[in-house]
Protein backbone atom coordinates (compact mmCIF):
# COMPACT_ATOMS: atom_id res chain seq x y z
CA UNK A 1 -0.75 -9.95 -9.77
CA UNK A 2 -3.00 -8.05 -7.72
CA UNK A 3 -4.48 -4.71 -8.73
CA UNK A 4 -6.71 -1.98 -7.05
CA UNK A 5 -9.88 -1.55 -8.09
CA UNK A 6 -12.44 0.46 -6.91
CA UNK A 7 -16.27 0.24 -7.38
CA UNK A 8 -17.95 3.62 -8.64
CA UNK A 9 -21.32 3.03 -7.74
CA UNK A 10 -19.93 2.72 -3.69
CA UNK A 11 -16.48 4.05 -3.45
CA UNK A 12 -15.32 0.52 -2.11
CA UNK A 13 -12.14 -0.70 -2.95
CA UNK A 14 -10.11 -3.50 -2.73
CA UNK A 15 -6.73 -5.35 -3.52
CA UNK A 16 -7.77 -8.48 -5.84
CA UNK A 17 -6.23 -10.63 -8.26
CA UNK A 18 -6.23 -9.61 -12.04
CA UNK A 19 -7.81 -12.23 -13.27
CA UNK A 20 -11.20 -11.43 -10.67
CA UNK A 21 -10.86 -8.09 -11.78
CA UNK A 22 -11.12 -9.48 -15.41
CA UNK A 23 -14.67 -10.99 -14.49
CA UNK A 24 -16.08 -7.93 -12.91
CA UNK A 25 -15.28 -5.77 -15.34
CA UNK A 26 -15.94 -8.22 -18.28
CA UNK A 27 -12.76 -7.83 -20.14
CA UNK A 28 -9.70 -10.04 -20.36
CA UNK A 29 -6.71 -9.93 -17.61
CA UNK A 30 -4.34 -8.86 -20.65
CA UNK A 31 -6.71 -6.09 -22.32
CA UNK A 32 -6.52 -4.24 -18.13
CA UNK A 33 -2.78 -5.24 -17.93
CA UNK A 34 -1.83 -3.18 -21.10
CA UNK A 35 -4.19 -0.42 -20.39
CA UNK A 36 -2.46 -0.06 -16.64
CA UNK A 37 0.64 -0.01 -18.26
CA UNK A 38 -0.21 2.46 -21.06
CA UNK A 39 -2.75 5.03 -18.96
CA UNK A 40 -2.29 3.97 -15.06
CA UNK A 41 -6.15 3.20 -15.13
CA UNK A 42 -8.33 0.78 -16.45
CA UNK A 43 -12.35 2.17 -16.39
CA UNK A 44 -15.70 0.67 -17.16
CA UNK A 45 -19.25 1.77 -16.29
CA UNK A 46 -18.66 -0.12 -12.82
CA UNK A 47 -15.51 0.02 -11.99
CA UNK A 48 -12.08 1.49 -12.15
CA UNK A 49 -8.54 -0.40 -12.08
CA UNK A 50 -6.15 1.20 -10.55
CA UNK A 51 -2.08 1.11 -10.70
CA UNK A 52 0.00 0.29 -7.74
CA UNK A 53 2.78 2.19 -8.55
């Protein structure tokens, strides 16, 4: 699955598979899956996941 994330220290974003999103933002595919699901967002220090829908 791909997600959008965006990087908060440039603005940049980009389409990229879960599982890379998993390593940037340290946490596990599942833990960003269920909080997309639950709140639309995902958010670190770093960097924010973003839903598609």
């Amino acid at each position: 699955m791909h997600i959008l994330v965006r990087d908060k220290r440039t603005g940049a974003e980009d389409w990229i598979l879960i599982e890379h999103a998993a390593m940037l933002m340290g946490m596990e595919a599942d833990d960003i899956d269920a909080a997309l699901e639950e709140f639309g967002e995902c958010e670190v220090e770093d960097f924010i996941a973003l839903d598609p829908e």
